[in-house]
Protein backbone atom coordinates (compact mmCIF):
# COMPACT_ATOMS: atom_id res chain seq x y z
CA UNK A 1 -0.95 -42.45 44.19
CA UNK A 2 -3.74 -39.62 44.61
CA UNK A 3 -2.71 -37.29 41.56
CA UNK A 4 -2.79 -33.91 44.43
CA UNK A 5 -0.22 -36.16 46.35
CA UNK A 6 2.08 -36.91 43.10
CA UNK A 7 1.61 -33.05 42.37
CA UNK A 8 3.26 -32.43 45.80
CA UNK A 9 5.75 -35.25 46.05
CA UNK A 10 7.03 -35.55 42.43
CA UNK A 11 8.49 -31.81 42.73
CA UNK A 12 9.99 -32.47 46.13
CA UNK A 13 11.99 -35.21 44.71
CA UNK A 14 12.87 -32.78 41.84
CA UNK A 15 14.24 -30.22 44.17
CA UNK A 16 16.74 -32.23 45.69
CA UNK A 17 17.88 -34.30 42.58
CA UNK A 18 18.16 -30.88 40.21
CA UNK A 19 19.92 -29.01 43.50
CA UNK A 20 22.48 -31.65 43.13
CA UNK A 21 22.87 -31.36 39.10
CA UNK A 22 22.52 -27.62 39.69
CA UNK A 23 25.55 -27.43 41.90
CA UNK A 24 27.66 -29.98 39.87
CA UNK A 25 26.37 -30.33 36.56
CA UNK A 26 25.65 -34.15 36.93
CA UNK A 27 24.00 -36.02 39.18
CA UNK A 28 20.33 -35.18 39.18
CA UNK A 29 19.13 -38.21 36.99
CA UNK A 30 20.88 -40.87 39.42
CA UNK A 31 19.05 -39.24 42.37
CA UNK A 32 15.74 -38.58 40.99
CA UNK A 33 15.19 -42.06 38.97
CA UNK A 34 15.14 -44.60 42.19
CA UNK A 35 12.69 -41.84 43.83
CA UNK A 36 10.95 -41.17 41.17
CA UNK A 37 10.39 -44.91 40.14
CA UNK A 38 8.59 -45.50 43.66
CA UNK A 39 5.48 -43.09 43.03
CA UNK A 40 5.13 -43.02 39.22
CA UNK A 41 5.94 -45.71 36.14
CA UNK A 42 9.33 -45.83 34.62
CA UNK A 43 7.59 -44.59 31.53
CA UNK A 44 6.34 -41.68 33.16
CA UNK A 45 9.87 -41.33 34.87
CA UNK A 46 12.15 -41.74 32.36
CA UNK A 47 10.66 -38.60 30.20
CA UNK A 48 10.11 -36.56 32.91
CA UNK A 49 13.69 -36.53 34.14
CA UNK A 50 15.39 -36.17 30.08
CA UNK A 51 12.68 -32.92 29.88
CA UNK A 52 14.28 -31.73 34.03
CA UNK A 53 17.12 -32.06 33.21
CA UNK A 54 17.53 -30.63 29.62
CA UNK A 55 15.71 -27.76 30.94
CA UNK A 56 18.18 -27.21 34.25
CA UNK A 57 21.23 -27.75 31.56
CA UNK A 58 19.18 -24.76 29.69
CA UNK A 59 19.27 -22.74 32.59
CA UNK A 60 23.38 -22.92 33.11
CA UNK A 61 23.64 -22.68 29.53
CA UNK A 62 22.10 -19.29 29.05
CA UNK A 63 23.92 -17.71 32.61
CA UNK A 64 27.11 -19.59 32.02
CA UNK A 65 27.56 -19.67 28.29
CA UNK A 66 31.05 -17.54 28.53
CA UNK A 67 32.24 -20.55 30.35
CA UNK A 68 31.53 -23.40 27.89
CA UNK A 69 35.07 -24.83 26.05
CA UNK A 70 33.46 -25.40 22.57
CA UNK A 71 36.11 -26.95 21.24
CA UNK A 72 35.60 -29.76 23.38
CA UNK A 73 32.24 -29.55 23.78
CA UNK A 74 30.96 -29.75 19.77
CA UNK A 75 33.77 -32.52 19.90
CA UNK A 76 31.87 -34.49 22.60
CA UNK A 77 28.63 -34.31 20.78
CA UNK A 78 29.59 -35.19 17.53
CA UNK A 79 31.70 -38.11 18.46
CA UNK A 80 28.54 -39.35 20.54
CA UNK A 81 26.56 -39.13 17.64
CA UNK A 82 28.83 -41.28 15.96
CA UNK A 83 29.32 -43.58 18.97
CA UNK A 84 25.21 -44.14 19.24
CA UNK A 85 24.60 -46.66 16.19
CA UNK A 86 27.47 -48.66 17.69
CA UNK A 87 26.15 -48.98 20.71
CA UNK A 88 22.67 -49.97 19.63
CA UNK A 89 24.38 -52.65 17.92
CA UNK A 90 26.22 -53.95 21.19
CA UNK A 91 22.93 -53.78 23.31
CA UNK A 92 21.60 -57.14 21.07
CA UNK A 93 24.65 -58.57 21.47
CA UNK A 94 26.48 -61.13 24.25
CA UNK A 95 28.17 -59.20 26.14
CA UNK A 96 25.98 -56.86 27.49
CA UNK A 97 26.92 -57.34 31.13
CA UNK A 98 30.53 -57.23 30.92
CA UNK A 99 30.23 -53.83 29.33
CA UNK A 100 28.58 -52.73 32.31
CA UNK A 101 30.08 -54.07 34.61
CA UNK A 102 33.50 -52.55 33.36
CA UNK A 103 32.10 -49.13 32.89
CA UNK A 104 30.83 -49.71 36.57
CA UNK A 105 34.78 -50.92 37.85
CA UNK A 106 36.64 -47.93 35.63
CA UNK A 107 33.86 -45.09 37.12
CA UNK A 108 34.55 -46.94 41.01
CA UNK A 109 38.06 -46.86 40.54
CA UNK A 110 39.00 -43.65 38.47
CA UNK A 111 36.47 -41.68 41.59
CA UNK A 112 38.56 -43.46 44.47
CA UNK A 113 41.69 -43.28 43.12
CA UNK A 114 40.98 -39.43 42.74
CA UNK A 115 39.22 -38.72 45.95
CA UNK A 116 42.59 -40.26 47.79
CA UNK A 117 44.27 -37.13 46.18
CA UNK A 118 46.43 -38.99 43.98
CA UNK A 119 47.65 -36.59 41.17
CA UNK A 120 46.45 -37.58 37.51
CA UNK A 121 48.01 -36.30 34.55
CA UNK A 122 45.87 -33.64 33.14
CA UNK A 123 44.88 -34.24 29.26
CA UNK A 124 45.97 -31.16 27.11
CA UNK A 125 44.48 -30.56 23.40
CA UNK A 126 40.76 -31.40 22.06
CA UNK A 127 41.43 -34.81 20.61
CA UNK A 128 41.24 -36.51 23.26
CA UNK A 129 37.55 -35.05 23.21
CA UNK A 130 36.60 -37.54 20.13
CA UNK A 131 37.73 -40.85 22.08
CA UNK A 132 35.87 -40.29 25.11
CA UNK A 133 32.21 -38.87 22.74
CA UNK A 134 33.10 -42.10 20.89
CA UNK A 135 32.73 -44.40 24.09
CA UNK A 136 30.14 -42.08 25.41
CA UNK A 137 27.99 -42.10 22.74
CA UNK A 138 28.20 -46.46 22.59
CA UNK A 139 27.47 -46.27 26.32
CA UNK A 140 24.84 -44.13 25.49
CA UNK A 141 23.32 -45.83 22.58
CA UNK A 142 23.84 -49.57 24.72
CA UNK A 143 22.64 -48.13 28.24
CA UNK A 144 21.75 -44.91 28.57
CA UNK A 145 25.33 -44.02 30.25
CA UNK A 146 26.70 -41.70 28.20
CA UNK A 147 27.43 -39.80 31.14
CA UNK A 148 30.36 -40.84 33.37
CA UNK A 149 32.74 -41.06 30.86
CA UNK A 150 32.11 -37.23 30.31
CA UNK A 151 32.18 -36.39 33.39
CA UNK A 152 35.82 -38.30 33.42
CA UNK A 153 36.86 -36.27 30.97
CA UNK A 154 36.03 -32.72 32.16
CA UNK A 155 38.08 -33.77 35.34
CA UNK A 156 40.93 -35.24 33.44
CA UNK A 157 41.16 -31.62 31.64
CA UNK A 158 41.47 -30.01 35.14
CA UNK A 159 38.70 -27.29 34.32
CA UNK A 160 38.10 -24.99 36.79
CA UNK A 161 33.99 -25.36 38.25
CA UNK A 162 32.87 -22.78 36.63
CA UNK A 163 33.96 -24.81 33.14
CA UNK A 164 33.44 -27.88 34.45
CA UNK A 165 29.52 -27.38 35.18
CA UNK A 166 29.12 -25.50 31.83
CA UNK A 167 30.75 -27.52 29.47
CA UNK A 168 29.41 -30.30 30.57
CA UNK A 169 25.46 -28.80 29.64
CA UNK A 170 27.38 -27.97 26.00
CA UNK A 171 27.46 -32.04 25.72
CA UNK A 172 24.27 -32.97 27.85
CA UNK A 173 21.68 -30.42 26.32
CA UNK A 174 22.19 -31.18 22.46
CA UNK A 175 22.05 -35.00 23.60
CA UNK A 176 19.19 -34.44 25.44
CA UNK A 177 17.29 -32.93 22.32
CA UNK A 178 17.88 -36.30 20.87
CA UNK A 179 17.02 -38.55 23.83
CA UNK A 180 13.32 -36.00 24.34
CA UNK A 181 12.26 -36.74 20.75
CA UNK A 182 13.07 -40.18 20.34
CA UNK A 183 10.83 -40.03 23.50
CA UNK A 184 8.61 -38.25 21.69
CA UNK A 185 8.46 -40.47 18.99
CA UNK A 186 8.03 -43.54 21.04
CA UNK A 187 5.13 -41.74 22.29
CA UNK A 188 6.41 -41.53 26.30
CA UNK A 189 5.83 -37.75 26.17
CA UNK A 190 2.34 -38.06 27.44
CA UNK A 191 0.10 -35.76 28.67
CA UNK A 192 0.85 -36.80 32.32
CA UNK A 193 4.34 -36.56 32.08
CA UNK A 194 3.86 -32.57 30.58
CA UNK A 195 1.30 -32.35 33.70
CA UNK A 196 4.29 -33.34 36.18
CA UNK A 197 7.06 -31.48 34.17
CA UNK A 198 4.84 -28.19 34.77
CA UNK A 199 4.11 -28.49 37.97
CA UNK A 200 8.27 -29.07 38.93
CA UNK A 201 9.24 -26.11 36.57
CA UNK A 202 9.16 -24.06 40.18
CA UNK A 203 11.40 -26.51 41.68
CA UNK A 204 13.49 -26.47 38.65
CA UNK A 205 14.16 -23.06 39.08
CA UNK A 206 14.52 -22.76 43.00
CA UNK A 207 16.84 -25.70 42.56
CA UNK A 208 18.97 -24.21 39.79
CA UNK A 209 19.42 -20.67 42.21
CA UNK A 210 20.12 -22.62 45.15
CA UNK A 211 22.84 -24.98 43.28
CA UNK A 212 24.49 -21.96 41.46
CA UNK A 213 24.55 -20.36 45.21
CA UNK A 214 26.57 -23.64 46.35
CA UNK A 215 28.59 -24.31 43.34
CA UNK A 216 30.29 -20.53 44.38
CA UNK A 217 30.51 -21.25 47.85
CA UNK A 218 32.46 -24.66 47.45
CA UNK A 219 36.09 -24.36 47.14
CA UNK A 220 38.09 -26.08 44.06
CA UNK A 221 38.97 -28.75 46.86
CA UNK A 222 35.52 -29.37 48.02
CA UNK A 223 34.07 -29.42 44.37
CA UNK A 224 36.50 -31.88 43.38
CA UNK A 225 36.10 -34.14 46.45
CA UNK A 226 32.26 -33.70 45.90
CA UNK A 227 32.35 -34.90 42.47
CA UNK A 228 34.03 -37.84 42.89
CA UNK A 229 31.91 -38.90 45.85
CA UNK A 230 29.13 -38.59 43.35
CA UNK A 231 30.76 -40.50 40.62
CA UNK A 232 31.28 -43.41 43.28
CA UNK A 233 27.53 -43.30 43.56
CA UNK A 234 26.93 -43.49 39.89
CA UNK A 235 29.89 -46.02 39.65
CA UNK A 236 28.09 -48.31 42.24
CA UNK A 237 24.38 -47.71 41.16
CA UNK A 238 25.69 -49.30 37.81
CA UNK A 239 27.38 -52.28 39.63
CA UNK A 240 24.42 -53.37 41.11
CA UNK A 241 22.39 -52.95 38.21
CA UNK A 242 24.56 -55.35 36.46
CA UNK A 243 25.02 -58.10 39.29
């Protein structure tokens, strides 16, 4: 693609996958991966949307750092970090796809089961934190789908938004550190990938007011219903990347 065309459509594609991370906290790499994969290379891609999306998490971080549950969230991280090796194991192993394809099945039905307003029991203490970094971080290590079962957490605790969306950047920007410079290091942090990351940071930051904006507007209800909508979406991306 002409690079004055890329310069125009790469940060259109940002500002609708980082309005949707904006608002929820999650979201934006599932959106703007496919899209982004259709105009650039996946190694162009795949850097571009860690260096996005660390800097949106940034963003919340800094406005919304009174709402971040710490003791959860340094318990996510370093569990993860623990969880990573594991995982990097399991990826050379045989049973890849079943992984997957369970993580895929568990997101699915834990999203639908919730969006049918069944009740869950809400988890109480930071333990529980530990277990679900653990898994996270071999999901992470294995796939790159750390993710969901984070996002399962915060909504097991029954957080309200506002905690929701900012804990959840106390897990995903230290991560991210880690996933930008072993991209870095692999030498995927190229100059065209800091070209396109410059000329999004506008969308970036029109995407980040205008999710903030919506996150307020949305009711608990709505938020909730929103979420696991978008979990589904992650849940079923995963499915058919394993079938």
């Amino acid at each position: 693609m002409d690079p004055s065309l890329l310069a125009l459509v790469v940060p259109i594609i940002i500002l609708v996958s980082n309005t949707t991370r904006s608002t929820f906290g999650f979201g934006g790499g599932l959106m703007a991966m496919p899209l982004l994969a259709m105009v650039v290379d996946v190694r162009i891609a795949t850097p571009l949307v860690a260096l996005i999306a660390n800097t949106d998490a940034l963003a919340i971080l800094l406005t919304e750092w009174r709402n971040v549950r710490l003791a959860s969230a340094w318990r996510l991280v370093v569990a993860s970090l623990l969880g990573v090796p594991l995982g990097l194991l399991f990826i050379t192993g045989a049973y890849e796809g079943v992984a997957k394809l369970s993580l895929a099945l568990v997101v699915i039905g834990f999203s639908l089961y919730n969006f049918l307003k069944h009740r869950h029991h809400a988890l109480t203490g930071e333990r529980t934190a530990l277990i679900f970094g653990f898994f996270a971080g071999i999901l992470g290590g294995a796939f790159n789908a750390n993710g969901p079962l984070v996002v399962i957490y915060g909504k097991l605790r029954d957080w309200p938004t506002e905690r929701f969306r900012a804990t959840l950047q106390g897990y995903f920007f230290p991560v991210g550190l880690l996933t930008i410079s072993s991209h870095a290091v692999a030498g995927l942090v190229t100059p065209t990938v800091l070209r396109l990351y410059l000329v999004s940071l506008p969308a970036v930051v029109l995407a980040f007011l205008i999710g903030r904006r919506l996150s307020r507007l949305l009711t608990a209800g709505k938020f909730d219903r929103l979420v696991y909508l978008l979990l589904m979406a992650l849940g079923v991306t995963l499915l058919v990347q394993t079938l």
